[in-house]
Protein backbone atom coordinates (compact mmCIF):
# COMPACT_ATOMS: atom_id res chain seq x y z
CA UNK A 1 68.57 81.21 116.83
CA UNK A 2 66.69 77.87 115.75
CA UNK A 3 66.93 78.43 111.70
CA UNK A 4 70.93 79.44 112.09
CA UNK A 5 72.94 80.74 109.65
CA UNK A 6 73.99 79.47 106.32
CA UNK A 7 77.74 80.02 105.52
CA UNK A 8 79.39 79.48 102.07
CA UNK A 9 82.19 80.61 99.76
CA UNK A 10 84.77 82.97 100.85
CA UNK A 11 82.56 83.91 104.06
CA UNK A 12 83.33 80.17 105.29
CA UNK A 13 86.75 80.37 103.82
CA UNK A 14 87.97 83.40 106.20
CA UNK A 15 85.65 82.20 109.13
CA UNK A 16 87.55 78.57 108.80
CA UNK A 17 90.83 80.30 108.95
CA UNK A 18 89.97 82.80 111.58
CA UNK A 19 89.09 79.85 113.83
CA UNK A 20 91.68 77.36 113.22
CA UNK A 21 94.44 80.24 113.45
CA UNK A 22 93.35 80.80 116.71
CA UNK A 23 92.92 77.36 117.92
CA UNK A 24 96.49 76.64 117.05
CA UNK A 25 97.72 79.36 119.73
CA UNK A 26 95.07 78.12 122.58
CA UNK A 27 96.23 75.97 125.03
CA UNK A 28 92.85 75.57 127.22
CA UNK A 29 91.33 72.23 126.08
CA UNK A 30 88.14 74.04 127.03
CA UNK A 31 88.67 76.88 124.89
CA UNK A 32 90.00 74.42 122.01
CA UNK A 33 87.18 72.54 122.10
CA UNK A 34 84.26 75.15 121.53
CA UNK A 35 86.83 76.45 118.43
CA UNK A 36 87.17 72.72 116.96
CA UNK A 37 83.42 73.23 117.19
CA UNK A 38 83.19 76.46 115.32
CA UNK A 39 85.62 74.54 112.74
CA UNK A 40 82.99 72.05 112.59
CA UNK A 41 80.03 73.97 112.10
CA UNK A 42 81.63 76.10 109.30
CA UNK A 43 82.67 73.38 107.19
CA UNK A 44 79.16 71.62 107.70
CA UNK A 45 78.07 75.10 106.50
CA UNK A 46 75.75 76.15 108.79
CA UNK A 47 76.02 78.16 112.26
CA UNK A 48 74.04 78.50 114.98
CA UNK A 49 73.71 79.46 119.01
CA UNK A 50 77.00 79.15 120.69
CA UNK A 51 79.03 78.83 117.32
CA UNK A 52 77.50 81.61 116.22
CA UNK A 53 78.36 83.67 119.36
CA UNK A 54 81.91 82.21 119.36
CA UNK A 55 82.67 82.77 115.65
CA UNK A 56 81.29 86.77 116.02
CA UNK A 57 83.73 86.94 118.90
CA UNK A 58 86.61 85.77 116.47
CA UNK A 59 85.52 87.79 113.60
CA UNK A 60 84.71 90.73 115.06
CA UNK A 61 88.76 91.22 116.76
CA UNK A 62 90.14 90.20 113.16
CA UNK A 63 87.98 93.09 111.90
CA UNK A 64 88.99 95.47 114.63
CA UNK A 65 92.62 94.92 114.42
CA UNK A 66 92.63 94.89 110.76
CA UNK A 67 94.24 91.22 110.71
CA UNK A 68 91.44 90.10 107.79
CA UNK A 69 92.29 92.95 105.71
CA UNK A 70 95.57 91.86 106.26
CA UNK A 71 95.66 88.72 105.30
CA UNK A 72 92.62 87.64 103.10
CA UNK A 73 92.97 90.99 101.28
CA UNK A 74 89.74 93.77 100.93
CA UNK A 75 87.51 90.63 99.28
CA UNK A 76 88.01 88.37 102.60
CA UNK A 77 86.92 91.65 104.72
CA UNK A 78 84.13 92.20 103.02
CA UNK A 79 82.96 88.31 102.80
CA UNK A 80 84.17 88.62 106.94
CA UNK A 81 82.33 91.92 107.28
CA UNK A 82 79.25 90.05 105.61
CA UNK A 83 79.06 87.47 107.86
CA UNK A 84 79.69 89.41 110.96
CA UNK A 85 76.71 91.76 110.07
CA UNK A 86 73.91 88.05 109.73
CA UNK A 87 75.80 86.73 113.30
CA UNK A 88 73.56 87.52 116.35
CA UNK A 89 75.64 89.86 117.73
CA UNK A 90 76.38 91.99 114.70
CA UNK A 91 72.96 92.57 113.78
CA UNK A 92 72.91 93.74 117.10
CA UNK A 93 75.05 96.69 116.53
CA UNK A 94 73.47 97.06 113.37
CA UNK A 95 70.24 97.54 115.31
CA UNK A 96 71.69 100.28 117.98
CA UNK A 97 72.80 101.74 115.39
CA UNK A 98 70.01 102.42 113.52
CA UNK A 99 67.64 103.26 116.73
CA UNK A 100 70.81 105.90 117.14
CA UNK A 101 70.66 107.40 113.65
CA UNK A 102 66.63 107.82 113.91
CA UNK A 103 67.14 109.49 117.35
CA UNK A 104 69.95 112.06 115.53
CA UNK A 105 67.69 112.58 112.61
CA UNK A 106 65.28 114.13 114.95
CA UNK A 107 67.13 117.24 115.10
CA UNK A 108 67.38 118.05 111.97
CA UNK A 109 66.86 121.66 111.30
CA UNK A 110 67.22 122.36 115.01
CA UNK A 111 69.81 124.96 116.06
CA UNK A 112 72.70 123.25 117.94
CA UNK A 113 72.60 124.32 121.35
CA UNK A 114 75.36 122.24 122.93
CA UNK A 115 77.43 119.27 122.45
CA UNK A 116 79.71 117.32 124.60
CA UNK A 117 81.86 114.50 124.39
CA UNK A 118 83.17 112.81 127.98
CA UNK A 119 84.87 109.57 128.70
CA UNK A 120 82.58 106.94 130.61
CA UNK A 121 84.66 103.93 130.94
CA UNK A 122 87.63 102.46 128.93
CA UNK A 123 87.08 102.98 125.37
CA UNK A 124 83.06 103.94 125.87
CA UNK A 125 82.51 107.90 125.54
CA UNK A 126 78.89 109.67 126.19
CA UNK A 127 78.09 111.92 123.61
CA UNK A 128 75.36 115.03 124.67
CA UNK A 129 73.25 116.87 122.38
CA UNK A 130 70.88 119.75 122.80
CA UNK A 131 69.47 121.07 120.03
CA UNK A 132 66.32 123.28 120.03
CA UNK A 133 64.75 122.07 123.14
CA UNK A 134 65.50 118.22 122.70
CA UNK A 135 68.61 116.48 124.76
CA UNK A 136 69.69 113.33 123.06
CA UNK A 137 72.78 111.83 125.30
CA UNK A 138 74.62 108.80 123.32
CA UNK A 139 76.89 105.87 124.19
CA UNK A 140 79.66 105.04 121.62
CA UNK A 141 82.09 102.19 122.56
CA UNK A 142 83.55 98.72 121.46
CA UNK A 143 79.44 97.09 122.24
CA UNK A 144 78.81 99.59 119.81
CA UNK A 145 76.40 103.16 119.38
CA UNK A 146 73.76 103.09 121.30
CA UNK A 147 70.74 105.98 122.75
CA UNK A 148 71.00 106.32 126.14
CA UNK A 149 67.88 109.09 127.16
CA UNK A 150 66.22 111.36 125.33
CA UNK A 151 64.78 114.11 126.99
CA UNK A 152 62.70 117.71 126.14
């Protein structure tokens, strides 16, 4: 990620917080380090490699556990939200995601044959379609929604 990320507003407002909350509970100077630099980087306003990474990390369990809604209020999650979506790894999901929909939207108008839904792993679940002759089988988890085959 050479050009990074621009951050401003209330995006670098909850991303600030987010990180220095955090680094107040970590004892590992290690781990307190690579946050001071995430501090760093958001206040110089601009994000990139392992920042990035670390910062999507922090912003992505304050999302999941509903502690930015929480505290900064629907406006912070939606700057947070925002942000997440531009970091590396959200546009990541954001990408699965979409390969996923396209796949799904290739059965429209085909009669439903079959669907299943099975456990794969600790909070990842397959998904199986068949519908009219096509066999779309799905991975939905915490790393996101994802195709897994696709099959006639």
């Amino acid at each position: 990620m050479s050009e990074g990320i621009r951050i401003a507003g209330d995006a670098a407002e909850v991303a600030r917080a987010e990180a220095q909350a955090v680094l107040a509970m970590v004892v590992d100077e290690g781990r307190r380090a690579r946050l001071a630099d995430v501090v760093a980087a958001v206040d110089e306003g601009h994000l990139e490699g392992t920042d990035a990474d670390a910062l999507a990390e922090l912003l992505e369990l304050a999302l999941q556990t509903g502690r930015v809604r929480a505290v900064y209020g629907p406006g912070g999650e939606q700057a947070a939200l925002a942000l997440f979506r531009r970091l590396p790894r959200g546009r990541e999901l954001a990408e699965s995601t979409h390969g996923l929909n396209g796949a799904l939207a290739s059965l429209e108008g085909r009669p439903l044959d079959r669907l299943t839904v099975h456990a794969v792993g600790p909070g990842e679940y397959g998904i199986s379609v068949s519908a009219g002759g096509l066999e779309l089988e799905m991975r939905l988890g915490r790393s996101g929604a994802r195709l897994a085959t696709v099959g006639a």
